[in-house]
C-alpha atoms as a PDB file:
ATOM      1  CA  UNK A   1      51.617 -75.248  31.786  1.00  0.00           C
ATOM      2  CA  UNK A   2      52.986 -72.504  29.130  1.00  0.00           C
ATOM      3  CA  UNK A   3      55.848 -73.685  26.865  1.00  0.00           C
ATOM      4  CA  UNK A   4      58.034 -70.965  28.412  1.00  0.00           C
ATOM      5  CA  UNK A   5      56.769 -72.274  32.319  1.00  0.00           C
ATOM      6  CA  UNK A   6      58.259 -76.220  30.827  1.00  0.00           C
ATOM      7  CA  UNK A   7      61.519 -77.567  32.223  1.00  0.00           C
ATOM      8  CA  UNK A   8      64.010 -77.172  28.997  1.00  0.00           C
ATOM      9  CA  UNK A   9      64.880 -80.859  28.500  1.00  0.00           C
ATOM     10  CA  UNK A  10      66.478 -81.080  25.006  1.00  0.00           C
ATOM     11  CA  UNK A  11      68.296 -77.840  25.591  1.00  0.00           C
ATOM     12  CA  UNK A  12      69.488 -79.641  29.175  1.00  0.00           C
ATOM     13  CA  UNK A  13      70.326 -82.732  27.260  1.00  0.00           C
ATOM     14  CA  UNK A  14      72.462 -80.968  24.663  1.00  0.00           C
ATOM     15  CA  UNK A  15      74.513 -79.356  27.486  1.00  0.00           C
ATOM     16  CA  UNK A  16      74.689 -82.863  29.007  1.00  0.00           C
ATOM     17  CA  UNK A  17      75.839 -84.212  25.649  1.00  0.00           C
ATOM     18  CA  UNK A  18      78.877 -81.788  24.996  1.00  0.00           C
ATOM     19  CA  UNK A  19      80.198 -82.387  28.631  1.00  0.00           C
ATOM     20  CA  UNK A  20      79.814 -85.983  28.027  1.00  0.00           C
ATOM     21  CA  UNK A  21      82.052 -85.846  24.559  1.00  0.00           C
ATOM     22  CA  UNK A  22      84.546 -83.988  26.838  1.00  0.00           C
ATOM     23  CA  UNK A  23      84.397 -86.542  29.500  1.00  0.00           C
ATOM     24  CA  UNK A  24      84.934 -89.497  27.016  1.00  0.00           C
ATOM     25  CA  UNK A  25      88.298 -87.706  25.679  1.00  0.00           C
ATOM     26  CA  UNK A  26      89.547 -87.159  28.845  1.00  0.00           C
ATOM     27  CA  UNK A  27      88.836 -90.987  30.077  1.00  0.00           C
ATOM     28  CA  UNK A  28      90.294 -92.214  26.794  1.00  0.00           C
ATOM     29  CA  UNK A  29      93.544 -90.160  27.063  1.00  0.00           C
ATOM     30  CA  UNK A  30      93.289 -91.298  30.439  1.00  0.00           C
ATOM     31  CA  UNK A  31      93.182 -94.870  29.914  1.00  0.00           C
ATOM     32  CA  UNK A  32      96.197 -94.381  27.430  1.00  0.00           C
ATOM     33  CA  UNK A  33      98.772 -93.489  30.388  1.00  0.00           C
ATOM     34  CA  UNK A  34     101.375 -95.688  32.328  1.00  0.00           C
ATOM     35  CA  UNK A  35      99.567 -96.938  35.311  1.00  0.00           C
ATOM     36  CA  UNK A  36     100.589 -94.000  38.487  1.00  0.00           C
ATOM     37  CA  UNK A  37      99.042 -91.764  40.731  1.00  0.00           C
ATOM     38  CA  UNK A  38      97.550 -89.030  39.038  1.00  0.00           C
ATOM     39  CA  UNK A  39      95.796 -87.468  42.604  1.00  0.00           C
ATOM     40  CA  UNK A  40      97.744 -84.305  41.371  1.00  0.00           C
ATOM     41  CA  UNK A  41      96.136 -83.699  38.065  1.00  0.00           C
ATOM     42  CA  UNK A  42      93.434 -80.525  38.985  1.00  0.00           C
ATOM     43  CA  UNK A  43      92.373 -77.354  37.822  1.00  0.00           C
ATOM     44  CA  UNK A  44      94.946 -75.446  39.651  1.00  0.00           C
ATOM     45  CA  UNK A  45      92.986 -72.332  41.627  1.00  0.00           C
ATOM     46  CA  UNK A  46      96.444 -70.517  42.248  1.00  0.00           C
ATOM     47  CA  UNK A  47     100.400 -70.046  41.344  1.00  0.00           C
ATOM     48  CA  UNK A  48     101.399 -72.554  43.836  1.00  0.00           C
ATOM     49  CA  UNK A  49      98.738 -75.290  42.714  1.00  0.00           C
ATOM     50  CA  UNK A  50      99.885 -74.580  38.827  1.00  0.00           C
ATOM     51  CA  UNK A  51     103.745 -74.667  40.239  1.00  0.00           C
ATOM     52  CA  UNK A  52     102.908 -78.160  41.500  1.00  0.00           C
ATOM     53  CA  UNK A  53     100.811 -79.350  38.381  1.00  0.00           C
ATOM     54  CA  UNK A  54     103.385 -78.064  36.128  1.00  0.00           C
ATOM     55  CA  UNK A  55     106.170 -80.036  37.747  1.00  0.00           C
ATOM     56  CA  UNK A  56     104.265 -83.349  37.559  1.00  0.00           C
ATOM     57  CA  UNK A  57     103.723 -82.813  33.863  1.00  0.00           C
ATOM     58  CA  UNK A  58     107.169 -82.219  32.689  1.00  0.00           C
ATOM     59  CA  UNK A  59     107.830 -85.902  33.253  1.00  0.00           C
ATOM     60  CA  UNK A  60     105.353 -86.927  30.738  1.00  0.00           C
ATOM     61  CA  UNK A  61     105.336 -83.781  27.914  1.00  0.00           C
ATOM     62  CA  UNK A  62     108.379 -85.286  26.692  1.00  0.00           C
ATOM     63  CA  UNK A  63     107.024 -89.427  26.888  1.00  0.00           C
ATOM     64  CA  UNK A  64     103.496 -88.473  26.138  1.00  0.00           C
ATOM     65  CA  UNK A  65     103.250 -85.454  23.869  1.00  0.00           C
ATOM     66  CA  UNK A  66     100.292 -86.059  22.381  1.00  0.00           C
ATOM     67  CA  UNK A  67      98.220 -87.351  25.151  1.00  0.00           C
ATOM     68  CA  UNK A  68      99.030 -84.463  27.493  1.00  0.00           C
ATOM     69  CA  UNK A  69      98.160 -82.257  24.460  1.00  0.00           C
ATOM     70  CA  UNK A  70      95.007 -83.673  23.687  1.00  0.00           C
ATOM     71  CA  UNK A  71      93.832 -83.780  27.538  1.00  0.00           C
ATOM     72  CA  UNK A  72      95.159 -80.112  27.633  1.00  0.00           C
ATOM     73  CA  UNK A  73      92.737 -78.742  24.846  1.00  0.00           C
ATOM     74  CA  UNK A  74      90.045 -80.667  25.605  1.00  0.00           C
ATOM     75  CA  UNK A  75      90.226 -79.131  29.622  1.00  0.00           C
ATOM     76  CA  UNK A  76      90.847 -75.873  28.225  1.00  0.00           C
ATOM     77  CA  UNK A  77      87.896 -75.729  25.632  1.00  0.00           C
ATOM     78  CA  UNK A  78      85.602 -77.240  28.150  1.00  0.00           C
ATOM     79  CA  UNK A  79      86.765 -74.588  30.554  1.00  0.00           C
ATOM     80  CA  UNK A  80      85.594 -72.149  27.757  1.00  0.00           C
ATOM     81  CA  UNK A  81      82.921 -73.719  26.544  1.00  0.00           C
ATOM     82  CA  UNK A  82      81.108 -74.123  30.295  1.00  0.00           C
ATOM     83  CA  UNK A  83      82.408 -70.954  31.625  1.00  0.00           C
ATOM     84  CA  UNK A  84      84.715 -72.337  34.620  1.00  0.00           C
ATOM     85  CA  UNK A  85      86.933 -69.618  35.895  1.00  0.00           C
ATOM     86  CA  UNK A  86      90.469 -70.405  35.946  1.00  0.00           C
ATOM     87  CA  UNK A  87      92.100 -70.547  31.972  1.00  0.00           C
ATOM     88  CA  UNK A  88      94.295 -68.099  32.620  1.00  0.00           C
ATOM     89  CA  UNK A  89      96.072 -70.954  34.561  1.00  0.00           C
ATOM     90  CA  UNK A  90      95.911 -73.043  31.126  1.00  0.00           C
ATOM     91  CA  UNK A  91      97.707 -70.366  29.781  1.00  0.00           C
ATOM     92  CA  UNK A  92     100.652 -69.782  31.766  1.00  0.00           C
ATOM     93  CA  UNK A  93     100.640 -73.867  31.736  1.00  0.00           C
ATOM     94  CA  UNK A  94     101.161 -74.071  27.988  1.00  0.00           C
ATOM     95  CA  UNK A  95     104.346 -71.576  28.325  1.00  0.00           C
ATOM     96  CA  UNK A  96     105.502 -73.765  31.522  1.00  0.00           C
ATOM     97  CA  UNK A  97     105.539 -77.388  28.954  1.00  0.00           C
ATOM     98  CA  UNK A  98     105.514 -76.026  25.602  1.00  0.00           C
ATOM     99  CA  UNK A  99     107.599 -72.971  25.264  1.00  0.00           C
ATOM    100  CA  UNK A 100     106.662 -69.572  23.696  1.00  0.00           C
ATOM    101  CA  UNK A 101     105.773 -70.249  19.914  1.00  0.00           C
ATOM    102  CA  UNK A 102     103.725 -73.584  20.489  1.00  0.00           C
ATOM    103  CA  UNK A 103     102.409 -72.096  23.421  1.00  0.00           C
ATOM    104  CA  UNK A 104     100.826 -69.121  22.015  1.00  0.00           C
ATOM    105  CA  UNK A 105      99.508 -71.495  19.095  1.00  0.00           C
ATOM    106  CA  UNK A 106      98.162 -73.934  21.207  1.00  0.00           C
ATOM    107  CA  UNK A 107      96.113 -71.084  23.500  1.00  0.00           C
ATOM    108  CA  UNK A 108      94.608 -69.704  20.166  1.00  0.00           C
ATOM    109  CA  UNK A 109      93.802 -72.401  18.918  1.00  0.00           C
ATOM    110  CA  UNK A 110      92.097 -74.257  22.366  1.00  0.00           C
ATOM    111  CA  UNK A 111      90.477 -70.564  23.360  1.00  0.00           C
ATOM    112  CA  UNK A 112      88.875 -70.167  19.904  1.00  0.00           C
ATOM    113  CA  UNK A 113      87.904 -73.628  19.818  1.00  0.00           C
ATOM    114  CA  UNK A 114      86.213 -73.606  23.227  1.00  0.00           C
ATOM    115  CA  UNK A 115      84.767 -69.834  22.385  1.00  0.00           C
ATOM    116  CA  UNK A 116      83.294 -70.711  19.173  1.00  0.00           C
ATOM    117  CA  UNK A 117      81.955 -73.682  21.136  1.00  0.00           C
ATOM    118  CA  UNK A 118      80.238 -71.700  23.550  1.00  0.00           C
ATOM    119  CA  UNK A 119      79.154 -69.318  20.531  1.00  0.00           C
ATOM    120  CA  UNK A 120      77.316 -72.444  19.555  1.00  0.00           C
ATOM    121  CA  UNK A 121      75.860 -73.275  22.439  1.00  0.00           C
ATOM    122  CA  UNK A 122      74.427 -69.849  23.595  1.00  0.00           C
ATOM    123  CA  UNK A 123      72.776 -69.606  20.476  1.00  0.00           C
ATOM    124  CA  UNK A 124      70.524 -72.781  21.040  1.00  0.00           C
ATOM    125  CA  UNK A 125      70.149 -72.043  24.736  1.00  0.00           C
ATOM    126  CA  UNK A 126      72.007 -69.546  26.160  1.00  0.00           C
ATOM    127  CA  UNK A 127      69.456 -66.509  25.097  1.00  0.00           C
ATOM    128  CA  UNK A 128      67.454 -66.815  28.833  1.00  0.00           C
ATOM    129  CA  UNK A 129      70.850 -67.019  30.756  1.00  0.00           C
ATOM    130  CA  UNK A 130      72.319 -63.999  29.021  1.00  0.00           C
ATOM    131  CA  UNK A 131      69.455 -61.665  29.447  1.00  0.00           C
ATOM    132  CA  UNK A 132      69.362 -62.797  33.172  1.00  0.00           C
ATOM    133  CA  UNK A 133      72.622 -62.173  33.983  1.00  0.00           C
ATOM    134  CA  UNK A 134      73.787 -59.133  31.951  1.00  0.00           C
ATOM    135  CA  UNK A 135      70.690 -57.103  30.867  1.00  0.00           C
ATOM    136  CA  UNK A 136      72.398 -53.606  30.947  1.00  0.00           C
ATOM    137  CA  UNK A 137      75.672 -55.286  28.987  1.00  0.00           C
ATOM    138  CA  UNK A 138      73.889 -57.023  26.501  1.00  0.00           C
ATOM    139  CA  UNK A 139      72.032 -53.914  25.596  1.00  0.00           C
ATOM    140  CA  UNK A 140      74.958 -52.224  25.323  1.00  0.00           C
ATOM    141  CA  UNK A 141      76.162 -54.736  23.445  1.00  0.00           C
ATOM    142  CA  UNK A 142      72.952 -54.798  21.037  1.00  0.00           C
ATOM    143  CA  UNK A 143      73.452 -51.340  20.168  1.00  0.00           C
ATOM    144  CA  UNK A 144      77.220 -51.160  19.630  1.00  0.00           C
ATOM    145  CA  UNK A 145      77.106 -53.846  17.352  1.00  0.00           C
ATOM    146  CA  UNK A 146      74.138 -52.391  15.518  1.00  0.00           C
ATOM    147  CA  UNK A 147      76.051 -49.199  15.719  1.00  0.00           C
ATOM    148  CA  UNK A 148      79.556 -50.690  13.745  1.00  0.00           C
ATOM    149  CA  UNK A 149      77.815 -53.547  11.592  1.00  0.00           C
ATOM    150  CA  UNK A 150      80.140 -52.325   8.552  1.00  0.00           C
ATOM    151  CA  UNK A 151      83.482 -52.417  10.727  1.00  0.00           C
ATOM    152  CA  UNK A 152      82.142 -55.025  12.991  1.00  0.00           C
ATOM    153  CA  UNK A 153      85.501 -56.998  12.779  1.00  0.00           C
ATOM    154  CA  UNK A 154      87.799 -54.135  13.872  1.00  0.00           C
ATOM    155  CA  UNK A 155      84.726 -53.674  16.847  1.00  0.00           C
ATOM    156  CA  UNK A 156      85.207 -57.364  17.896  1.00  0.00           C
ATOM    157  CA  UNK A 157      88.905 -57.188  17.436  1.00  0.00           C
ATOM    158  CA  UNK A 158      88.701 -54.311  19.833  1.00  0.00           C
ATOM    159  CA  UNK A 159      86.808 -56.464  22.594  1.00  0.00           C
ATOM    160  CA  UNK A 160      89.046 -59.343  22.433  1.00  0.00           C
ATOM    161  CA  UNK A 161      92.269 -57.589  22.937  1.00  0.00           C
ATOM    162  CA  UNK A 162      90.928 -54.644  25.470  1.00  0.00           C
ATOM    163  CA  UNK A 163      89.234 -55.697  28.920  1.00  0.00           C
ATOM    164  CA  UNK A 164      86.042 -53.337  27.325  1.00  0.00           C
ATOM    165  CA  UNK A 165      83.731 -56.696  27.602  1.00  0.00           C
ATOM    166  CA  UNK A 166      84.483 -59.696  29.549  1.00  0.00           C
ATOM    167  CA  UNK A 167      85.170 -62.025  26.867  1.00  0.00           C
ATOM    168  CA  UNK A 168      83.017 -64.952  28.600  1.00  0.00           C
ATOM    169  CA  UNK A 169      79.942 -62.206  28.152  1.00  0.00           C
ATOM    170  CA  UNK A 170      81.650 -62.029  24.305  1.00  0.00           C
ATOM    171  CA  UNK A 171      81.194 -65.257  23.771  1.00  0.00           C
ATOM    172  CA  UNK A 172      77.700 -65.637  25.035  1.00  0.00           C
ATOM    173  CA  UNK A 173      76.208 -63.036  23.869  1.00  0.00           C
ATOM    174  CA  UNK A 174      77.222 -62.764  20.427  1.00  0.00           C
ATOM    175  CA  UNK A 175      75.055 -65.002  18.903  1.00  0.00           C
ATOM    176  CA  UNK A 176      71.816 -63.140  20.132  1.00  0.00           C
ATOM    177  CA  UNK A 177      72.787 -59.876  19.086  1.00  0.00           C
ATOM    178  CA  UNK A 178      73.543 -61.252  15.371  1.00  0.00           C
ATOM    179  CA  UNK A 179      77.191 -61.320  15.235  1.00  0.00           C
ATOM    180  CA  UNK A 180      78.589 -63.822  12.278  1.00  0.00           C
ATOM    181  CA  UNK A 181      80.295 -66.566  13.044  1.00  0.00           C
ATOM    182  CA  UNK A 182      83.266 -66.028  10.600  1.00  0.00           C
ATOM    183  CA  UNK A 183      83.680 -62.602  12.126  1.00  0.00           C
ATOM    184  CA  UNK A 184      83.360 -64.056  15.757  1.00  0.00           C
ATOM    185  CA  UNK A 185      86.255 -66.295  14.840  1.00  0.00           C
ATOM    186  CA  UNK A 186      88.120 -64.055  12.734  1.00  0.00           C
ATOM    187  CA  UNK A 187      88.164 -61.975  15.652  1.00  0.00           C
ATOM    188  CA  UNK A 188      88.832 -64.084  18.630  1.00  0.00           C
ATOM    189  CA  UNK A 189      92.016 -65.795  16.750  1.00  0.00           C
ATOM    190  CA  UNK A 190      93.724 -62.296  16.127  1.00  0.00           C
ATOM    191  CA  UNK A 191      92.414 -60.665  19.058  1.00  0.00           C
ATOM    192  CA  UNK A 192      93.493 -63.384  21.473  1.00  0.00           C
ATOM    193  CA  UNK A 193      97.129 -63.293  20.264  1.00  0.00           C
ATOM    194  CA  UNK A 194      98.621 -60.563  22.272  1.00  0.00           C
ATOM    195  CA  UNK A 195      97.293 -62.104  25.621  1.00  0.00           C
ATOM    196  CA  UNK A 196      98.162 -65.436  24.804  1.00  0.00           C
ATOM    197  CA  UNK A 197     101.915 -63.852  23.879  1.00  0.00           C
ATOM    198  CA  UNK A 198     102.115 -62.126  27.648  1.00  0.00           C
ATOM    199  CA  UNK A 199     100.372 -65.383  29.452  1.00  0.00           C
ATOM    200  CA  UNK A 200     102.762 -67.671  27.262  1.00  0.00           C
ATOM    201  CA  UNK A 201     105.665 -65.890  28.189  1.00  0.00           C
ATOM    202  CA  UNK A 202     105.061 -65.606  31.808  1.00  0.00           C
ATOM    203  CA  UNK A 203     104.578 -69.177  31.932  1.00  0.00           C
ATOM    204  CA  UNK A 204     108.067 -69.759  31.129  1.00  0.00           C
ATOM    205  CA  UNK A 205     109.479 -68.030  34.036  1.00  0.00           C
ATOM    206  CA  UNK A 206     106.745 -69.718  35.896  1.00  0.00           C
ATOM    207  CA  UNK A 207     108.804 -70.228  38.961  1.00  0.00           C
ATOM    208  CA  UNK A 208     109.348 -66.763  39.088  1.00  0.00           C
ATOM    209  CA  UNK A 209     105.648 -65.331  38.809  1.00  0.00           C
ATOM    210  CA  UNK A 210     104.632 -64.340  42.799  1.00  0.00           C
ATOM    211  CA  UNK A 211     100.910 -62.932  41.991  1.00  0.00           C
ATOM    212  CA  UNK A 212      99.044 -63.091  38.925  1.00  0.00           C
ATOM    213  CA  UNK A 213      99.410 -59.036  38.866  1.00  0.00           C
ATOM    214  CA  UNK A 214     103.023 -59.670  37.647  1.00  0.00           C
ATOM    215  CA  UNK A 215     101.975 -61.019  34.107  1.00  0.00           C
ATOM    216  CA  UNK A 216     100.692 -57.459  33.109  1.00  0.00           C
ATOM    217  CA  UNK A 217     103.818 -54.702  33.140  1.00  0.00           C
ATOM    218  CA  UNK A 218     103.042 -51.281  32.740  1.00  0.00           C
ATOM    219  CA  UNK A 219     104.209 -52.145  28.746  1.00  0.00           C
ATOM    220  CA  UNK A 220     101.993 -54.765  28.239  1.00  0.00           C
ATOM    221  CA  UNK A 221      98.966 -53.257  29.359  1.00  0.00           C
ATOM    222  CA  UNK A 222     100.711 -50.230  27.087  1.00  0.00           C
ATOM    223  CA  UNK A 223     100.753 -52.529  23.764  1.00  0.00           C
ATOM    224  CA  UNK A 224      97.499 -54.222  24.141  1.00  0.00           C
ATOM    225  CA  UNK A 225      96.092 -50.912  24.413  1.00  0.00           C
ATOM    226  CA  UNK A 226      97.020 -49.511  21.744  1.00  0.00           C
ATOM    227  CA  UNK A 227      96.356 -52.652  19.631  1.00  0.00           C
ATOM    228  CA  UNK A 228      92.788 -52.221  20.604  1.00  0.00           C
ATOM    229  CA  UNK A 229      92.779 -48.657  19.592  1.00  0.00           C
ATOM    230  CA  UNK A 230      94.653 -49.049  15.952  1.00  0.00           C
ATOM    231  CA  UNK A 231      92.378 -52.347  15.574  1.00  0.00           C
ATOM    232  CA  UNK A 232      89.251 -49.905  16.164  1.00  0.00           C
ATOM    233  CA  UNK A 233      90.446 -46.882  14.269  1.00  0.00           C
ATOM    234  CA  UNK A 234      88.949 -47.625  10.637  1.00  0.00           C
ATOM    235  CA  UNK A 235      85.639 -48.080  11.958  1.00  0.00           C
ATOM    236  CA  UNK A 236      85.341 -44.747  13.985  1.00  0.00           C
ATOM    237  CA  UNK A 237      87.228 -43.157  10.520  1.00  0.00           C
ATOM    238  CA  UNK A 238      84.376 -44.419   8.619  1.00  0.00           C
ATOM    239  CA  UNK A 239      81.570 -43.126  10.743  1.00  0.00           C
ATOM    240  CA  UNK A 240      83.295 -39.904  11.038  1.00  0.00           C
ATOM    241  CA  UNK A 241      83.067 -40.414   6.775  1.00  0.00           C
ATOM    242  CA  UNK A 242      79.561 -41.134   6.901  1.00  0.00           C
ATOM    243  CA  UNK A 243      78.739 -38.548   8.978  1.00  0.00           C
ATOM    244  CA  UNK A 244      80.351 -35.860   6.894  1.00  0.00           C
ATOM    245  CA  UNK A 245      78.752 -37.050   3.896  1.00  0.00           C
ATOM    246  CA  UNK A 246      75.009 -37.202   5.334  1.00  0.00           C
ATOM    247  CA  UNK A 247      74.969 -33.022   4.890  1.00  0.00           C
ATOM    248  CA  UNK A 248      76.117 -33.419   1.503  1.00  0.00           C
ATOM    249  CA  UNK A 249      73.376 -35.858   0.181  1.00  0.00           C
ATOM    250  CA  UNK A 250      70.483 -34.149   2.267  1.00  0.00           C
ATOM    251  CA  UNK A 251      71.541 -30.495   0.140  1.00  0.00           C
ATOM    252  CA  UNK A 252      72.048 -32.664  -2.729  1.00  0.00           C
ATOM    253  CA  UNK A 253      68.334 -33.711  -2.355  1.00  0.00           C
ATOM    254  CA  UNK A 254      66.567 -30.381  -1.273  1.00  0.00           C
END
């Protein structure tokens, strides 16, 4: 049997190990609660389920600050760090108990966290899963990053605040195609801001929110827009730059 045919035990293991660390924060916060029922504590999958979560917490933010903040990151960066669908739920929750400026810090900081976790991760093992699942993206991807490797910050700033990538595929992928980890992070804290701001702020009217299509107004969708574009502008002005100057150095030469 090849060693690419073998079953990928320490790479299994690892993944086993990070879940585990999770597991063991959220028993230990756990354990430090008043004794009750806690059937209702869930990853919501809807508004309703979140309504219903979100009114069961209240009672303890206030007793319990720090417990319910350290179960709250540690769900929300293994959320990210795993891939399970449903952090946009996180969000709105930290606006519901937190309010709008320790909201928006607490998303940044738990999204980057679990995103630089998964950065992590993918590079050790997540290579096979990557080119399995988004062969045509990552390609993409490969070459865009290739492309911009001067303004690559203002590129990844771009991604994060504009739906050009799925940031999941972001975080994954990354790693293989050679993006830096300090402009990864760089990135994802300055790009996430102006999502977490509209999430956040939804989630304080959260008895008010009907459909999840009612967090993005015509004028949010507006702003983050056109925080992508200024955030991208330098590095097409500096190709444009380079490109003008290429002539100049080839008749330079001949």
């Amino acid at each position: 049997m090849g060693r690419e045919d073998r079953f990928p035990v320490w790479e299994a293991a690892l993944g086993a190990g990070v879940a585990a660390v999770f597991a063991a924060g959220l028993v230990g916060v756990y354990l430090s609660m008043p004794d009750s029922d806690y059937s209702f504590l869930k990853l919501p999958r809807n508004l309703h389920e979140l309504q219903i979560l979100t009114g069961h917490l209240e009672n303890y933010t206030s007793d319990y600050t720090v417990q319910v903040l350290i179960g709250y990151c540690a769900v929300y960066i293994f959320m990210q760090t795993f891939m399970i669908p449903g952090t946009i739920f996180m969000s709105l929750l930290a606006g519901a108990l937190f309010g709008q400026l320790r909201g928006v810090a607490l998303v940044v900081f738990a999204a980057s966290a679990g995103a630089s976790s998964c950065f992590f991760l993918s590079k050790l093992i997540g290579k096979p899963l990557v080119f399995v699942l988004w062969p045509d993206k990552l390609t993409f991807f490969q070459k865009q990053v290739a492309k911009r490797r001067e303004k690559l910050l203002n590129y990844m700033l771009f991604l994060r605040v504009t739906p050009t990538l799925p940031n999941t595929f972001i975080n994954l992928a990354s790693p293989i195609v050679d993006v830096p980890f300090h402009t990864f992070l760089l990135a994802t804290l300055i790009g996430l801001i102006p999502a977490a701001y509209v999430t956040v702020r939804a989630g304080i009217a959260l008895g008010e929110l009907t459909s999840l299509s009612d967090l993005y107004d015509t004028q949010s969708v507006a702003l983050l827009f056109l925080i992508g574009v200024v955030s991208v502008t330098p590095a097409l002005l500096s190709k444009d730059e380079a490109q003008e100057k290429a002539p100049e150095v080839a008749a330079g030469a001949s």
